[in-house]
Protein backbone atom coordinates (compact mmCIF):
# COMPACT_ATOMS: atom_id res chain seq x y z
CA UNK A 1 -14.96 -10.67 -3.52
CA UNK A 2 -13.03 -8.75 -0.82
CA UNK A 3 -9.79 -6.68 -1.37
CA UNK A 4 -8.21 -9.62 0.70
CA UNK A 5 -10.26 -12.77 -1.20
CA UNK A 6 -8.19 -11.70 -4.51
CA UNK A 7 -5.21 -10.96 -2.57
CA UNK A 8 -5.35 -14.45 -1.43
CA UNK A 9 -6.33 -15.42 -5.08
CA UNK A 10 -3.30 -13.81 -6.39
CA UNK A 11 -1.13 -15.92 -4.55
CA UNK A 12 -2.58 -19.08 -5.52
CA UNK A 13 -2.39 -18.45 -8.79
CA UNK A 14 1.36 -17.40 -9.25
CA UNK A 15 1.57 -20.91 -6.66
CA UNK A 16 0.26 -22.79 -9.17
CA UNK A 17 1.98 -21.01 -12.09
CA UNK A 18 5.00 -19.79 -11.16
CA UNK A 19 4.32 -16.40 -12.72
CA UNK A 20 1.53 -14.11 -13.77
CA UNK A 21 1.58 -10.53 -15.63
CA UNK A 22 -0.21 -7.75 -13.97
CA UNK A 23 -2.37 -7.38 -17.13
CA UNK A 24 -3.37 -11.16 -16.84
CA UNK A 25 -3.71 -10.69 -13.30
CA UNK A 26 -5.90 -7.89 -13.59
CA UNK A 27 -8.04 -9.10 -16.58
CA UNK A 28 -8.84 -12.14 -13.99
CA UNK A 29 -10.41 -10.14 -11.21
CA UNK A 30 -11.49 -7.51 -13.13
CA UNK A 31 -9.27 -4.53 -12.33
CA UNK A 32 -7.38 -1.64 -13.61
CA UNK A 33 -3.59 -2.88 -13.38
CA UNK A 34 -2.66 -0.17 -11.45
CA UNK A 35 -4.73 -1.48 -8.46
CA UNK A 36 -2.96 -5.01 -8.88
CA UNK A 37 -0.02 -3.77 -8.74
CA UNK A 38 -0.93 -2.13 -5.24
CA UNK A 39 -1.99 -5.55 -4.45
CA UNK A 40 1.62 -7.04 -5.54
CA UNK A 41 3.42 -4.57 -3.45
CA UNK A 42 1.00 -4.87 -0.02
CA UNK A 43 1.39 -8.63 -0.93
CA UNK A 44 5.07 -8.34 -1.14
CA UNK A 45 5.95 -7.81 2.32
CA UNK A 46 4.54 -11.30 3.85
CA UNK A 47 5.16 -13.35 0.52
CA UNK A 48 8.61 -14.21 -1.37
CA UNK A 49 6.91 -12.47 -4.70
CA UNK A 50 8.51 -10.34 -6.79
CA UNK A 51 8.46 -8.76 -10.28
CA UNK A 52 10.55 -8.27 -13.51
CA UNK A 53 10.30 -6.08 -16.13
CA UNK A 54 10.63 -6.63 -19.83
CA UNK A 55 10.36 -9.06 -21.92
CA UNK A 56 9.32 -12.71 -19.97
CA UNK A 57 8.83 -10.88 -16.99
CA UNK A 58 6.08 -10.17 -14.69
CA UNK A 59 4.72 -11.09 -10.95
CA UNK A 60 7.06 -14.29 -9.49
CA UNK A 61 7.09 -16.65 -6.83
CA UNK A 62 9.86 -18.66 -5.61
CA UNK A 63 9.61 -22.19 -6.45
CA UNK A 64 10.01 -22.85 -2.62
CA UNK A 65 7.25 -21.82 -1.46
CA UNK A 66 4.59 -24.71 -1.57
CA UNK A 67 1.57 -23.86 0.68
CA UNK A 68 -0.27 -26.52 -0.40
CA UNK A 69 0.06 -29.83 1.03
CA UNK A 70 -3.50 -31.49 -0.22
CA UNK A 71 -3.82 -31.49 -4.33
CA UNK A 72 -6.39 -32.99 -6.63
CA UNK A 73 -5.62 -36.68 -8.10
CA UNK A 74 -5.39 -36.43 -11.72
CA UNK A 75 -9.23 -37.87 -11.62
CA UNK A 76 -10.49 -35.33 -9.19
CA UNK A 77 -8.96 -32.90 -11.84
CA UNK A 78 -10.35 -34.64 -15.02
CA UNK A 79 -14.07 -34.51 -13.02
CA UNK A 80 -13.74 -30.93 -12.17
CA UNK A 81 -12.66 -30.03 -15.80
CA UNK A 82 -15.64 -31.83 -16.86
CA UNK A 83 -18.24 -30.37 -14.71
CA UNK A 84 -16.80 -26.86 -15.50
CA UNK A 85 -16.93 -27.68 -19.00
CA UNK A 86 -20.88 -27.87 -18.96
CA UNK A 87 -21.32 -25.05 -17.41
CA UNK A 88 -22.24 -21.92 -19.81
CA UNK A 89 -20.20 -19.38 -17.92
CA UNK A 90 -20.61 -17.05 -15.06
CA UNK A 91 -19.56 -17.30 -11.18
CA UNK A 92 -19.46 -20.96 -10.87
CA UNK A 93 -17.14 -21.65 -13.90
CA UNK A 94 -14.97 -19.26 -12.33
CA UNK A 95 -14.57 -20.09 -9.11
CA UNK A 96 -14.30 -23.83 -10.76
CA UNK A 97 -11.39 -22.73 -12.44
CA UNK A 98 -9.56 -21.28 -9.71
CA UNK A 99 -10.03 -24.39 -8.23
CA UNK A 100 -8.32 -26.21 -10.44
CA UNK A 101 -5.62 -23.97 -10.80
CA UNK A 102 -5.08 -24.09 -6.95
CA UNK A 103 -4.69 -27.18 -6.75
CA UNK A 104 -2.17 -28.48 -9.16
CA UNK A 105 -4.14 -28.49 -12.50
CA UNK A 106 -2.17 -26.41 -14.32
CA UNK A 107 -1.11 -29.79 -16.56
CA UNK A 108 -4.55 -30.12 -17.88
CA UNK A 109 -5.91 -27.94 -20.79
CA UNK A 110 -8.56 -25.68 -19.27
């Protein structure tokens, strides 16, 4: 994955979430959290993120801003959660994941 692939990642999943920690966010890509948070701040400048310290803080988004227009139906969601599920591990449960968080899934137990 490029420098700009998990960039893109990043913002997807605070989209989806709302809000992320840089240790979470790092611990998903596989990074120190030093080099996330150089990712936050390069991100910062053409996205309406921003971070909070303490105690429920961590990497925002603001609630208005909705890239997505397409999401899964809750069956397209159930399916993917299903296939993922049968998988053992690796690169494809992954990226099945981050699919389903992407798009909306963040209602369903994954």
């Amino acid at each position: 994955m490029t420098v700009a692939d998990r960039r893109m990642e990043v913002i997807s999943i605070l989209v989806v979430s709302g809000h992320a920690t840089a240790k979470e966010l790092a611990q998903e890509f596989g990074i120190t959290r030093r080099t996330i948070l150089r990712d936050i701040s390069v991100l910062s400048y053409g996205y309406p993120i921003y971070t909070k310290l303490g105690a429920g803080g961590g990497v925002f988004i603001m609630d208005s801003y909705k890239p997505y227009n397409n999401t899964l139906t809750l069956t397209e969601q159930e399916r993917l959660k299903k296939c993922m599920m049968r998988r053992g591990g690796g690169e494809d449960k992954k990226i099945l994941k981050r699919i389903l968080r992407k798009y909306g899934a963040h209602k369903l137990e994954l």
